[in-house]
PDB file of N, CA and C in Angstrom:
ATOM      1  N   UNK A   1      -1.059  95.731 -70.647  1.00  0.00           N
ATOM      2  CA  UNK A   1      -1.926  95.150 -69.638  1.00  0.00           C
ATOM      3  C   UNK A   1      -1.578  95.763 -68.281  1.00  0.00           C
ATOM      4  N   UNK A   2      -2.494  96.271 -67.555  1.00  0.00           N
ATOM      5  CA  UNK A   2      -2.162  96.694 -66.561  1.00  0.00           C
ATOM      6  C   UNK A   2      -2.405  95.585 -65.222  1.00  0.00           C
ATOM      7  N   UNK A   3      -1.244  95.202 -64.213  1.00  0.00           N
ATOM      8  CA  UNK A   3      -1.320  94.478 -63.219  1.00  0.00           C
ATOM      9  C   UNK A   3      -1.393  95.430 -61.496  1.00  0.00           C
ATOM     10  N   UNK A   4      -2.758  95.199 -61.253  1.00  0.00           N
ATOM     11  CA  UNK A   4      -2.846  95.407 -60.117  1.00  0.00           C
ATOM     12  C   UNK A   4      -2.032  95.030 -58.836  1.00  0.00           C
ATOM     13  N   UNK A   5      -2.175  95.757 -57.984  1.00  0.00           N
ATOM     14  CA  UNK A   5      -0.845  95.713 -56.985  1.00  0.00           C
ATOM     15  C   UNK A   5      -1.906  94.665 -55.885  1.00  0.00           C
ATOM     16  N   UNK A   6      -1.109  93.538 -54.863  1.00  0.00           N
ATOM     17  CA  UNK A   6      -2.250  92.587 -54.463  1.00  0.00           C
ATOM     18  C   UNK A   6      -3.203  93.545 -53.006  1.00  0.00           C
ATOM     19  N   UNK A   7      -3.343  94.613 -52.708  1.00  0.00           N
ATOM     20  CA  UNK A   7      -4.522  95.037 -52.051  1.00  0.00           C
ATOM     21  C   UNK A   7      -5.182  95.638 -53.497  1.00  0.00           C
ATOM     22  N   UNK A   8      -5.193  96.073 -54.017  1.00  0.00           N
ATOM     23  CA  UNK A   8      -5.882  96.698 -55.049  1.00  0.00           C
ATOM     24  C   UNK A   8      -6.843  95.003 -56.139  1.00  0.00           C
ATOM     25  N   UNK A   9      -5.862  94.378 -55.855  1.00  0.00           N
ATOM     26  CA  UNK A   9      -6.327  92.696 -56.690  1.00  0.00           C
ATOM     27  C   UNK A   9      -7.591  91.892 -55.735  1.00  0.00           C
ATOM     28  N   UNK A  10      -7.354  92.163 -54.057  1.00  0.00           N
ATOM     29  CA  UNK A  10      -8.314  91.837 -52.633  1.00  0.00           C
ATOM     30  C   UNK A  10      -9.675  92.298 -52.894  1.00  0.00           C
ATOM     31  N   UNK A  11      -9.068  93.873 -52.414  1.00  0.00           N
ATOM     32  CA  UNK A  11     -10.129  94.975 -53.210  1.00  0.00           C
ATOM     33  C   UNK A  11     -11.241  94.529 -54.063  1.00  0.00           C
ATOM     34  N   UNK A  12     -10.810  94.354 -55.417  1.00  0.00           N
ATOM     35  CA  UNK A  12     -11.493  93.844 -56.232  1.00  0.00           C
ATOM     36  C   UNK A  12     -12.121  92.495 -56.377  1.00  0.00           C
ATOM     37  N   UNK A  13     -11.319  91.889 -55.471  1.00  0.00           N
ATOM     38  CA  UNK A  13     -11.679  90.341 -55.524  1.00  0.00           C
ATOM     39  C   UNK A  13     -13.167  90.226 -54.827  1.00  0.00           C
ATOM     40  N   UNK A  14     -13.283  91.100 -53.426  1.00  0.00           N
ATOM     41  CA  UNK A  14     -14.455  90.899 -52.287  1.00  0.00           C
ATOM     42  C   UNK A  14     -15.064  92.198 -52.414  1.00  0.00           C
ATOM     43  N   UNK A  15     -15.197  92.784 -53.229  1.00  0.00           N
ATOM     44  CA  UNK A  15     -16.525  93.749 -53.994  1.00  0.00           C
ATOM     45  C   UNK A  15     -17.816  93.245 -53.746  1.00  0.00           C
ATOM     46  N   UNK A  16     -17.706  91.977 -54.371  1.00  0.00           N
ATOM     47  CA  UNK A  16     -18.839  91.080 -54.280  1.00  0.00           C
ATOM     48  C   UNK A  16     -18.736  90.050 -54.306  1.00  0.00           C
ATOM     49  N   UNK A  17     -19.337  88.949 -53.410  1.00  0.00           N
ATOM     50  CA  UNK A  17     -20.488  89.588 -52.813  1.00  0.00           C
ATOM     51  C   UNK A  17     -20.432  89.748 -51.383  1.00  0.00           C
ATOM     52  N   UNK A  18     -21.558  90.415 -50.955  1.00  0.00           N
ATOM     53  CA  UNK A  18     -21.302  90.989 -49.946  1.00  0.00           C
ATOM     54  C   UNK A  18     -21.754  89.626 -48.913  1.00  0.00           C
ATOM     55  N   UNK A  19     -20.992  89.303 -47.477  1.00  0.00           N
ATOM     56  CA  UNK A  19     -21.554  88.458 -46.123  1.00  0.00           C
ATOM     57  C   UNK A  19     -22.755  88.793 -46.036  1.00  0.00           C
ATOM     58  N   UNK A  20     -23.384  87.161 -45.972  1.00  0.00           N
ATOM     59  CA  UNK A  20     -24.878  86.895 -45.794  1.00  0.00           C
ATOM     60  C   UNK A  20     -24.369  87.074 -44.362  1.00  0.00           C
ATOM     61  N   UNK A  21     -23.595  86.934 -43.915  1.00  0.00           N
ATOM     62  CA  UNK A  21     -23.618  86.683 -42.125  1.00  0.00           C
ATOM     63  C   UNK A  21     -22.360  86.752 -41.600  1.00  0.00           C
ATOM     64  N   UNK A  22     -22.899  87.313 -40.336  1.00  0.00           N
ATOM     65  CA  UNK A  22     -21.115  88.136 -39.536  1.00  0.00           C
ATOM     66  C   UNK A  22     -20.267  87.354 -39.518  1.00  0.00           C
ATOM     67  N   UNK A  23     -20.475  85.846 -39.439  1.00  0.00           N
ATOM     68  CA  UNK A  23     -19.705  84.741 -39.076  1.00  0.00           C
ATOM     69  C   UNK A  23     -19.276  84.503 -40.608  1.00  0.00           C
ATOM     70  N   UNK A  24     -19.434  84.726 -41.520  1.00  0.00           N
ATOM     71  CA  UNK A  24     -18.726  84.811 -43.032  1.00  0.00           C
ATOM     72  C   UNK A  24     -18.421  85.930 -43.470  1.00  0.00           C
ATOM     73  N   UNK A  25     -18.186  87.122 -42.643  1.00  0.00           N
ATOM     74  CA  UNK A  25     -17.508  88.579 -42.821  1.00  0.00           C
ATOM     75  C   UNK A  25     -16.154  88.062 -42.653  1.00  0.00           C
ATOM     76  N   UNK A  26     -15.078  87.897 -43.594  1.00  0.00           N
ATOM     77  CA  UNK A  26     -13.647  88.865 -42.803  1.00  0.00           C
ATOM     78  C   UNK A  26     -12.962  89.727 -43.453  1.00  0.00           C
ATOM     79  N   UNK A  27     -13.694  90.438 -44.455  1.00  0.00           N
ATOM     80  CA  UNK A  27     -12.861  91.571 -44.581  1.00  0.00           C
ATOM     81  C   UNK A  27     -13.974  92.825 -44.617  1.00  0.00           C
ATOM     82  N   UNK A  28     -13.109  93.641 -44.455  1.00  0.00           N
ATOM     83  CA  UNK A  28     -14.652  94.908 -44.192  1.00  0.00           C
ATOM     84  C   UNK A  28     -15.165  95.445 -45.451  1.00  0.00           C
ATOM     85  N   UNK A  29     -14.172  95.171 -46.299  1.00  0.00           N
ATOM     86  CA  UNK A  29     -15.729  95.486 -47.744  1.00  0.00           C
ATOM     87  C   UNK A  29     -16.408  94.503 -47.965  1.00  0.00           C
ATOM     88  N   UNK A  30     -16.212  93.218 -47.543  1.00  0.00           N
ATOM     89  CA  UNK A  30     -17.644  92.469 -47.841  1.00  0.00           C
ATOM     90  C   UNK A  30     -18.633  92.789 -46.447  1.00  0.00           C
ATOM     91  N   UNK A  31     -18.386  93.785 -45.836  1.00  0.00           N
ATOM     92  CA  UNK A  31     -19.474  94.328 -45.031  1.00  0.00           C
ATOM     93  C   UNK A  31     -20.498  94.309 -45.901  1.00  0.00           C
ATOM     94  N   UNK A  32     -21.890  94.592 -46.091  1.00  0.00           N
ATOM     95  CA  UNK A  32     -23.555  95.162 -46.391  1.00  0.00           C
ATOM     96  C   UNK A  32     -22.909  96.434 -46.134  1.00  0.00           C
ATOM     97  N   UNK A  33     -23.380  97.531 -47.359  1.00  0.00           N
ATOM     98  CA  UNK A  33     -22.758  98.629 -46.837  1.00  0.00           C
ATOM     99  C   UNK A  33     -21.290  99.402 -47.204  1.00  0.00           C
ATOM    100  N   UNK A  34     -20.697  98.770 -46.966  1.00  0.00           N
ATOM    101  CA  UNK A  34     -19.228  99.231 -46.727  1.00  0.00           C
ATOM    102  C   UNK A  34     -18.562  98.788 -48.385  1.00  0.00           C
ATOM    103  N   UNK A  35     -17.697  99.899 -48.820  1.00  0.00           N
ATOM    104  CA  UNK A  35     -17.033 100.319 -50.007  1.00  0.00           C
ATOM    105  C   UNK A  35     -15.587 100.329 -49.455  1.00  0.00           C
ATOM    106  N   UNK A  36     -15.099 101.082 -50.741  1.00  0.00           N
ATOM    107  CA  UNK A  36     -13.515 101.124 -50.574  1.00  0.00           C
ATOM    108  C   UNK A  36     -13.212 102.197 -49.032  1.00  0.00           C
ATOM    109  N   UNK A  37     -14.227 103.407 -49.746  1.00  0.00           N
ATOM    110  CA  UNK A  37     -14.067 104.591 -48.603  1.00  0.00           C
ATOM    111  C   UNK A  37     -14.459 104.056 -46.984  1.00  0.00           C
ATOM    112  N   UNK A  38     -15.332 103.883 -46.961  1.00  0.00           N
ATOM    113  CA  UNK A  38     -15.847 103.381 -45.698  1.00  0.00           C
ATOM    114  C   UNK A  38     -14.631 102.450 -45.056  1.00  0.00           C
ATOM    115  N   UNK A  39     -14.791 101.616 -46.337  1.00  0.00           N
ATOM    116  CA  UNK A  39     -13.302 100.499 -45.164  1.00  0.00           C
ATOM    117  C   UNK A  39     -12.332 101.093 -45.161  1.00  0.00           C
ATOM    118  N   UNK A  40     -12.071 102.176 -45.751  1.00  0.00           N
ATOM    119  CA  UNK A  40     -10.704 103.148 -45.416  1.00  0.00           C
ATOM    120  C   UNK A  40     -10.822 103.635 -44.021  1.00  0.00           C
ATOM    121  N   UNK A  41     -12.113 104.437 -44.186  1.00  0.00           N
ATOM    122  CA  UNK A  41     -12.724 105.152 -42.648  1.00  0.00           C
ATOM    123  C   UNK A  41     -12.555 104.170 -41.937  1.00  0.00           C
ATOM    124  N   UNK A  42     -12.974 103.134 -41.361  1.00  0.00           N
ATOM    125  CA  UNK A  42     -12.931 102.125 -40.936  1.00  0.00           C
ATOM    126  C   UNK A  42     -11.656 101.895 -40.354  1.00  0.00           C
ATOM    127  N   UNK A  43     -10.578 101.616 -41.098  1.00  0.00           N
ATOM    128  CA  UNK A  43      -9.374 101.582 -40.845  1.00  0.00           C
ATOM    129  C   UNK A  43      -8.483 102.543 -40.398  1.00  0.00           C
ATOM    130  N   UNK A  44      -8.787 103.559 -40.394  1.00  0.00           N
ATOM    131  CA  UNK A  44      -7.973 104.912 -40.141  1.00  0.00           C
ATOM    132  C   UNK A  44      -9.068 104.746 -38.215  1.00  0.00           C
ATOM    133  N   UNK A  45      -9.415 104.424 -37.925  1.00  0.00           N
ATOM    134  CA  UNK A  45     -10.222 104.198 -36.754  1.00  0.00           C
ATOM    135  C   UNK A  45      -9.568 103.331 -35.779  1.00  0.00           C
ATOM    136  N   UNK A  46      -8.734 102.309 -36.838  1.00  0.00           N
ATOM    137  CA  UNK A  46      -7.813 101.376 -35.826  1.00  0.00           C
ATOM    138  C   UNK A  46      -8.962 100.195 -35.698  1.00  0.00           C
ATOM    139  N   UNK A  47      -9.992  99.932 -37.248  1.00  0.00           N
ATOM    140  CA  UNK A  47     -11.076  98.612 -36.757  1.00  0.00           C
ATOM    141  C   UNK A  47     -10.228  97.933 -37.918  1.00  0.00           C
ATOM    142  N   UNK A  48      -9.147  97.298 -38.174  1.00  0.00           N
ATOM    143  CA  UNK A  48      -8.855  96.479 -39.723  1.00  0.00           C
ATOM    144  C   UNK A  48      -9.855  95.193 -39.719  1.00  0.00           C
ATOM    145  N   UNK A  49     -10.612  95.013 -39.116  1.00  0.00           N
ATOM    146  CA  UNK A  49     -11.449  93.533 -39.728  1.00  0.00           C
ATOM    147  C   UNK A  49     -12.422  93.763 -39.186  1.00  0.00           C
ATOM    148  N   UNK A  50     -13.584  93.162 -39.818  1.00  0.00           N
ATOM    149  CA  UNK A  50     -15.106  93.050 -39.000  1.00  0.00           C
ATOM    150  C   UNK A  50     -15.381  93.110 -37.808  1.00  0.00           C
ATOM    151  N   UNK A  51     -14.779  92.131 -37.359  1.00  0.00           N
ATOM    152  CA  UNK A  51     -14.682  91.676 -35.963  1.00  0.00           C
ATOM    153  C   UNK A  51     -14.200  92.842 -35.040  1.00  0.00           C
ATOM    154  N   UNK A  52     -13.691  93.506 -35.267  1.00  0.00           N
ATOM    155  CA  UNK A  52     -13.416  94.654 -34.253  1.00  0.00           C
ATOM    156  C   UNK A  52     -14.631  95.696 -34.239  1.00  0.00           C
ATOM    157  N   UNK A  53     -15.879  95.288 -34.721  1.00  0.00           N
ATOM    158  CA  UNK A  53     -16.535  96.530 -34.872  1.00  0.00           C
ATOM    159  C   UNK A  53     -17.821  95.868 -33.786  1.00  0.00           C
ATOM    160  N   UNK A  54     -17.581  94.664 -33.355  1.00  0.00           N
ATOM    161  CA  UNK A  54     -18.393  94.001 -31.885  1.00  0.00           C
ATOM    162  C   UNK A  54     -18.447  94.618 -30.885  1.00  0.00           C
ATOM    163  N   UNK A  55     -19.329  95.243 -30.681  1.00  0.00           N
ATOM    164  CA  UNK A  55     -19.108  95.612 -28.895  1.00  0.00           C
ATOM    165  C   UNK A  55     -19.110  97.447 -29.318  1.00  0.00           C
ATOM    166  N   UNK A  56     -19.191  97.621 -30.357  1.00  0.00           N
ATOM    167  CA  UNK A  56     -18.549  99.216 -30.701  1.00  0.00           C
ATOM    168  C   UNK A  56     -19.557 100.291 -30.795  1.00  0.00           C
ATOM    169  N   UNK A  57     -19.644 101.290 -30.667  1.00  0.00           N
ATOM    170  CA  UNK A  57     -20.765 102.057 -30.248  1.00  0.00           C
ATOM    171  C   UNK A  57     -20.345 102.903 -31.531  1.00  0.00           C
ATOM    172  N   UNK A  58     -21.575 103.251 -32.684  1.00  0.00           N
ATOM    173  CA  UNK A  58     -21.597 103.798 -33.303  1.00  0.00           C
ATOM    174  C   UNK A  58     -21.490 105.546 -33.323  1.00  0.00           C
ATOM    175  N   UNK A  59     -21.916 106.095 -32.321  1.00  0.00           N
ATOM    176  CA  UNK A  59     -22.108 107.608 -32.285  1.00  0.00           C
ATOM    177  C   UNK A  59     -20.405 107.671 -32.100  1.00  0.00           C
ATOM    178  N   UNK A  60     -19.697 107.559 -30.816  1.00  0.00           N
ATOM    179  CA  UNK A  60     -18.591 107.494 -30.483  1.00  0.00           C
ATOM    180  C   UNK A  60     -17.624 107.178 -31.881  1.00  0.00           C
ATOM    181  N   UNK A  61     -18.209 106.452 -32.679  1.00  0.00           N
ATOM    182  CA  UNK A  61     -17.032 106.318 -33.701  1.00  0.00           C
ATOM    183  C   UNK A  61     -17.401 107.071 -34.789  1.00  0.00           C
ATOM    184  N   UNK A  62     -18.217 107.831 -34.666  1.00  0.00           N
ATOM    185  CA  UNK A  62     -18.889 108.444 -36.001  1.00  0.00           C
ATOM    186  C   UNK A  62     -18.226 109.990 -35.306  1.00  0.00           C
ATOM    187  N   UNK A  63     -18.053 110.090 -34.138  1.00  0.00           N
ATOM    188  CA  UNK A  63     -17.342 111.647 -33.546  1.00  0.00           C
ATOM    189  C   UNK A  63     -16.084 111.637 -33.550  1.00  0.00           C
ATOM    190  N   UNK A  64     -15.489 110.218 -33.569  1.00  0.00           N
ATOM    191  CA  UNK A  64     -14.362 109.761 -33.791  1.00  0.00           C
ATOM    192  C   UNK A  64     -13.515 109.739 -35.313  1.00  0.00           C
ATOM    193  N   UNK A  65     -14.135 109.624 -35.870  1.00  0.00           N
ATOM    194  CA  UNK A  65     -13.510 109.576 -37.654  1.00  0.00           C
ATOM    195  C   UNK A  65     -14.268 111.702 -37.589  1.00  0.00           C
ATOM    196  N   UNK A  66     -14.983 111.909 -37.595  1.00  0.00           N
ATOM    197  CA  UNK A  66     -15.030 113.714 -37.263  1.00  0.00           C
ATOM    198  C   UNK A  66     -13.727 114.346 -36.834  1.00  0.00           C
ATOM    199  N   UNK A  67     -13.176 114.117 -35.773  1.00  0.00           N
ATOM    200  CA  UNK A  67     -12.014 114.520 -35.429  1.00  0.00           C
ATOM    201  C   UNK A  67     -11.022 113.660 -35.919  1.00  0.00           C
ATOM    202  N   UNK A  68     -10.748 112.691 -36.213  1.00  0.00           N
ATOM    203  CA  UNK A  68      -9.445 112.030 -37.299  1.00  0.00           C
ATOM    204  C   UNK A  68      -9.603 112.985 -38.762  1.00  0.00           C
ATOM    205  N   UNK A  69     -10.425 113.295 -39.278  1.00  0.00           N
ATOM    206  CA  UNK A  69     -10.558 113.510 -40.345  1.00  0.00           C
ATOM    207  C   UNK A  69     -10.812 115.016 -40.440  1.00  0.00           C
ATOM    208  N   UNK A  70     -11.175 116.017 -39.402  1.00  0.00           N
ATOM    209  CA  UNK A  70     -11.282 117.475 -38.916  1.00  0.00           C
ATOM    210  C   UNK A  70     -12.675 117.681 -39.920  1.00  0.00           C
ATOM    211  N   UNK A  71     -13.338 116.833 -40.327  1.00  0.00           N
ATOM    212  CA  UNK A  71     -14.446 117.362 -41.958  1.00  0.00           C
ATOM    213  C   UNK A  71     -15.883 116.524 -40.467  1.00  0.00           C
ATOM    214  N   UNK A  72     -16.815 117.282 -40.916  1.00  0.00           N
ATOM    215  CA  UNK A  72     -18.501 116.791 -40.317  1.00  0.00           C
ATOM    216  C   UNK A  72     -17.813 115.991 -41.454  1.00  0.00           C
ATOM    217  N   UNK A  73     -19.124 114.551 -41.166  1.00  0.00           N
ATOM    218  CA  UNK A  73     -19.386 113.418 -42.070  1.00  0.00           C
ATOM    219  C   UNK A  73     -20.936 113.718 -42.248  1.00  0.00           C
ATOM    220  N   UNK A  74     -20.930 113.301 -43.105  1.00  0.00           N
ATOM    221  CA  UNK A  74     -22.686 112.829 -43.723  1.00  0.00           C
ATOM    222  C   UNK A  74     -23.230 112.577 -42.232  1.00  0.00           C
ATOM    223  N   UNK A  75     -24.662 112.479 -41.880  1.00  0.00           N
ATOM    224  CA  UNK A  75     -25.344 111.649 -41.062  1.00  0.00           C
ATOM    225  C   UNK A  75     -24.991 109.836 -41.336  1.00  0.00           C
ATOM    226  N   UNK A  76     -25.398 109.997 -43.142  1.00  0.00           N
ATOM    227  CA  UNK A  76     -25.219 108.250 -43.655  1.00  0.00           C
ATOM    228  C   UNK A  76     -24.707 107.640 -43.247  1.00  0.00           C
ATOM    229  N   UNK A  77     -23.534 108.381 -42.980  1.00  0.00           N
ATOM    230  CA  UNK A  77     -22.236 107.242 -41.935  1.00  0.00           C
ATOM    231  C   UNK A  77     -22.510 107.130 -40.590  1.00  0.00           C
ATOM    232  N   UNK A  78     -22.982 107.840 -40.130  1.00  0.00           N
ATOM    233  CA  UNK A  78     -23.374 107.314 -38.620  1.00  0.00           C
ATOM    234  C   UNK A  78     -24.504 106.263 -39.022  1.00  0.00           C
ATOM    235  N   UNK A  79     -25.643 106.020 -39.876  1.00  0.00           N
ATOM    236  CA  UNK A  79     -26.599 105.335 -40.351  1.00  0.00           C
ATOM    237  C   UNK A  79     -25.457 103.677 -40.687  1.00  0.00           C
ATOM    238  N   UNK A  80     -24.623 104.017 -41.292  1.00  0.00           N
ATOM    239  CA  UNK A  80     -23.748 102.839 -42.048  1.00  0.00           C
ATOM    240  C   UNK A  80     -23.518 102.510 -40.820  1.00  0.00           C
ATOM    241  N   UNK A  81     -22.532 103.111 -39.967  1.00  0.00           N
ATOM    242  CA  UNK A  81     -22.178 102.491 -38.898  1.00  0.00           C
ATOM    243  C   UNK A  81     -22.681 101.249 -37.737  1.00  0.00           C
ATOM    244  N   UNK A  82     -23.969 102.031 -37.586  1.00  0.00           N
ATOM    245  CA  UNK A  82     -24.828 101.293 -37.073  1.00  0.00           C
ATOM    246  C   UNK A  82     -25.330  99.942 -37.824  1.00  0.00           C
ATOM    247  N   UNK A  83     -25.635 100.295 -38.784  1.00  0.00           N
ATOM    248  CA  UNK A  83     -25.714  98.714 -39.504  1.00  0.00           C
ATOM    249  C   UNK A  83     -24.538  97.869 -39.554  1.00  0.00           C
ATOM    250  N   UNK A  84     -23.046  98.408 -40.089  1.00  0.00           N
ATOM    251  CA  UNK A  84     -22.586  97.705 -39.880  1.00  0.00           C
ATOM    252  C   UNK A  84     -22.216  96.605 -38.661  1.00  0.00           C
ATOM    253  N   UNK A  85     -22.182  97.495 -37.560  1.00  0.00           N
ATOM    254  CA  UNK A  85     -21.683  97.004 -35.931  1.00  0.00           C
ATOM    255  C   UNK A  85     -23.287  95.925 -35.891  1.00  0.00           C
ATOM    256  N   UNK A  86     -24.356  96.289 -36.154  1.00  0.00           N
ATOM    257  CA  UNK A  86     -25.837  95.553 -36.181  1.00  0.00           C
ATOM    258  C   UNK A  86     -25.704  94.382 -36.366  1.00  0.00           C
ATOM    259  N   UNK A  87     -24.860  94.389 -37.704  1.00  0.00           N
ATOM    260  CA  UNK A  87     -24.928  93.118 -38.611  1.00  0.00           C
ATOM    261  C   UNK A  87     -23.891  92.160 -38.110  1.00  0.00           C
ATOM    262  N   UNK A  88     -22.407  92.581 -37.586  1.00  0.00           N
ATOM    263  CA  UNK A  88     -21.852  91.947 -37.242  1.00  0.00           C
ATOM    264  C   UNK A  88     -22.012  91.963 -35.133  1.00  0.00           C
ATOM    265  N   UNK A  89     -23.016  92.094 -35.082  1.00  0.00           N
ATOM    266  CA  UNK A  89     -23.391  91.420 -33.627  1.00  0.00           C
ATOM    267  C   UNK A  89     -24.689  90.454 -33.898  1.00  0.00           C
ATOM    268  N   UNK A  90     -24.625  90.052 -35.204  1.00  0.00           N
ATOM    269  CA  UNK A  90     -26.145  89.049 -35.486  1.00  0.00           C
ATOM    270  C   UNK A  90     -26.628  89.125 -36.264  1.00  0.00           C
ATOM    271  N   UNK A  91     -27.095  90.742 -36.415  1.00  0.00           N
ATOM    272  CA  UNK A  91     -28.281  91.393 -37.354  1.00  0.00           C
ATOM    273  C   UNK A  91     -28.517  90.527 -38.613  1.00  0.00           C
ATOM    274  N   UNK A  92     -29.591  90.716 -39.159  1.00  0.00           N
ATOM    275  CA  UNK A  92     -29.681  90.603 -40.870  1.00  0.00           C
ATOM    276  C   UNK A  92     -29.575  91.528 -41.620  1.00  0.00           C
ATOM    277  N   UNK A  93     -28.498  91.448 -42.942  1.00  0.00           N
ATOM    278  CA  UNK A  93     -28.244  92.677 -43.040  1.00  0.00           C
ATOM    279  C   UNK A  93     -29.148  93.276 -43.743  1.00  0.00           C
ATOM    280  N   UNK A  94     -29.317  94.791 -43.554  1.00  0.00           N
ATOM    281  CA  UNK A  94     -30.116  95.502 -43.967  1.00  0.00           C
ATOM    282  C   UNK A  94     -29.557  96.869 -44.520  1.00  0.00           C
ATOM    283  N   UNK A  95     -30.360  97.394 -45.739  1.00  0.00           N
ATOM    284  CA  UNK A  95     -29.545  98.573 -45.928  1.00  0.00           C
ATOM    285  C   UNK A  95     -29.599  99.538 -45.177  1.00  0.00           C
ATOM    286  N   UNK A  96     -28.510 100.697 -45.393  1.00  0.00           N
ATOM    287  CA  UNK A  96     -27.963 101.834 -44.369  1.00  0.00           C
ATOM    288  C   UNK A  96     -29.147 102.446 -43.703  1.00  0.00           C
ATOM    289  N   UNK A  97     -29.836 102.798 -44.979  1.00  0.00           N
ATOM    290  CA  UNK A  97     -31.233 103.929 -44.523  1.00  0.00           C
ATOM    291  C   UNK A  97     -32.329 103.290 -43.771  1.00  0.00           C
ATOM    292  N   UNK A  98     -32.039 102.030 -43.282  1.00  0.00           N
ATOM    293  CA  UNK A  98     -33.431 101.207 -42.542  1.00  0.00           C
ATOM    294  C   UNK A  98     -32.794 101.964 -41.115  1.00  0.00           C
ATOM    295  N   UNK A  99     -31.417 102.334 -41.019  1.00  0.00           N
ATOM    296  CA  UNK A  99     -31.155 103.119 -39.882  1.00  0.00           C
ATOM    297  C   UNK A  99     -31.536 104.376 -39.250  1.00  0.00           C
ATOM    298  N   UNK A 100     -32.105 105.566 -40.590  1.00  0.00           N
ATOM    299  CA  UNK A 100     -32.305 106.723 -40.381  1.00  0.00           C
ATOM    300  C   UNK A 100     -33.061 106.873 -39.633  1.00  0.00           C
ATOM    301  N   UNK A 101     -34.086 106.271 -39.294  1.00  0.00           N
ATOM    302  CA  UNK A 101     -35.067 106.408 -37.849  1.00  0.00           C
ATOM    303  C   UNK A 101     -35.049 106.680 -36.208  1.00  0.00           C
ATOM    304  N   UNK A 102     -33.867 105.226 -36.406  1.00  0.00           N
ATOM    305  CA  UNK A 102     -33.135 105.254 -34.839  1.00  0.00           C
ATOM    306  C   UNK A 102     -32.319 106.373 -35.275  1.00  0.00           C
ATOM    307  N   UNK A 103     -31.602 106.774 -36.180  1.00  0.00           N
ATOM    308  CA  UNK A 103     -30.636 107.321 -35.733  1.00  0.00           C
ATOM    309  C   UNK A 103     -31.349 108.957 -35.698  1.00  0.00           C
ATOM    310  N   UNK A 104     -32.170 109.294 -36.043  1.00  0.00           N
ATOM    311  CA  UNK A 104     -32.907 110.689 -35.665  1.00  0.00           C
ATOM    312  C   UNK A 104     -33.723 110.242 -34.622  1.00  0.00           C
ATOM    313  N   UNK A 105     -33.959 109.352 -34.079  1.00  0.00           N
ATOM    314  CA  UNK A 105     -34.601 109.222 -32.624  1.00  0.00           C
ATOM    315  C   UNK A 105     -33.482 109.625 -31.770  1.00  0.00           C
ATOM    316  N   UNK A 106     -32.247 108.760 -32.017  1.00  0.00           N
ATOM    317  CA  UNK A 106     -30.960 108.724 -31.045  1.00  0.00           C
ATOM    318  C   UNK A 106     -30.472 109.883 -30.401  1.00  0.00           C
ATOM    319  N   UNK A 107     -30.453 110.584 -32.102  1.00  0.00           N
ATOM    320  CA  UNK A 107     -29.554 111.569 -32.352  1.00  0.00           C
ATOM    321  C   UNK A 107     -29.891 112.645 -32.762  1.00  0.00           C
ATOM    322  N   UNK A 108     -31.146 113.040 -32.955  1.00  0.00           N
ATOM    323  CA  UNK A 108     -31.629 114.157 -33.950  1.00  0.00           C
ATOM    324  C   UNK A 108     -31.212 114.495 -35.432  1.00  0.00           C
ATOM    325  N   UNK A 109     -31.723 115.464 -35.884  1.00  0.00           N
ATOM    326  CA  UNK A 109     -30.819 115.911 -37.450  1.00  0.00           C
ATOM    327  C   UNK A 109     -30.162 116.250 -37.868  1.00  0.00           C
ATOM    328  N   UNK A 110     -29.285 117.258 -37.008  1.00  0.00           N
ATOM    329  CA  UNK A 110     -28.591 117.917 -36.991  1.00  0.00           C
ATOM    330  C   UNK A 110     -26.746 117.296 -36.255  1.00  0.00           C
ATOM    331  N   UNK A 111     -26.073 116.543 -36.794  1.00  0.00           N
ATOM    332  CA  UNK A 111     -25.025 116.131 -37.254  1.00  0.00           C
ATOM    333  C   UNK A 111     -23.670 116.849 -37.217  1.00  0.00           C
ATOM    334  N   UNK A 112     -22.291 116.426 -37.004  1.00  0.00           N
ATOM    335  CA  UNK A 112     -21.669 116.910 -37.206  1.00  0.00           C
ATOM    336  C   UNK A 112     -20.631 118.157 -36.559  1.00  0.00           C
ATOM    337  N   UNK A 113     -19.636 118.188 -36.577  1.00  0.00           N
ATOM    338  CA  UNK A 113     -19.055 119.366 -36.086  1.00  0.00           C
ATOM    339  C   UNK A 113     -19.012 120.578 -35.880  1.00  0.00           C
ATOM    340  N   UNK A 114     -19.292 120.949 -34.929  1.00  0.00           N
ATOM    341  CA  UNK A 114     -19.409 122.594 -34.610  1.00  0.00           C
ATOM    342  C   UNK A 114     -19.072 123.373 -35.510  1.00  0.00           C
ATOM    343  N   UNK A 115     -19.593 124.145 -36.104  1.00  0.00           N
ATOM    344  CA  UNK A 115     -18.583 125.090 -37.212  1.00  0.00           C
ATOM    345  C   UNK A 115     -17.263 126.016 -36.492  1.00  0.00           C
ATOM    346  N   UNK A 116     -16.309 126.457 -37.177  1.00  0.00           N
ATOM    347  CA  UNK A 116     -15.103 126.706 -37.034  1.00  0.00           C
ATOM    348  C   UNK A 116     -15.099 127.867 -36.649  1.00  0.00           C
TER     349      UNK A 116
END
C-alpha cells in the first residue's frame, strides 16, 4: 500500500471541488482553474494562498514567473491569471478562455520573452 506524504494527501484531498466563491477559497488548487502546476507557479511567486492574489495585477505576474522560470509561458497563463485574481476579487468563476479576449485586447498575441 502506498502512503502518501501529508501535502501530497492536501493535494489530493482539494482537487475537488473547486470554490464556488473567493470567500470559500483557501487553498490555491481549489482555485477555478488552478492545478498542481499552476499552484506551484503560484507559489514560486511568493502568493501561498488565494488571498494574496487581491489587489494583484496579472500581466506583472505573468512577466514575473517569465523571469523566475527564464521559459515564455503559454499566453493561457496570463488568461488563468486573470481569472484567477477576477474570481478572488468577487468574480463568478469562469473558465480561463472567457479571458482570451481581454487579454488580446490588453495585450495583443504575441506573448512572452524576447528570444535569446
Amino acid at each position: 500500500m502506498t502512503t502518501l506524504d501529508p501535502a501530497a494527501r492536501r493535494r489530493v484531498a482539494i482537487k475537488s471541488p473547486k470554490a464556488a466563491s473567493a470567500s470559500t477559497c483557501t487553498a490555491l488548487e481549489q482555485l477555478p482553474n488552478v492545478g498542481p502546476a499552476m499552484a506551484g507557479d503560484l507559489r514560486q511567486l511568493g502568493l501561498p494562498t488565494p488571498q494574496h492574489l487581491i489587489g494583484q495585477d496579472a500581466w506583472q505576474l505573468y512577466r514575473a514567473l517569465e523571469q523566475a522560470t527564464g521559459k515564455r509561458q503559454d499566453p493561457c497563463v496570463l488568461d488563468t491569471l486573470m481569472a484567477v485574481i477576477d474570481f478572488m476579487q468577487g468574480a463568478e468563476p469562469k473558465p480561463w478562455w472567457a479571458y482570451t479576449a481581454e487579454r488580446k485586447r490588453q495585450h495583443g498575441q504575441c506573448l512572452g520573452l524576447p528570444p535569446a
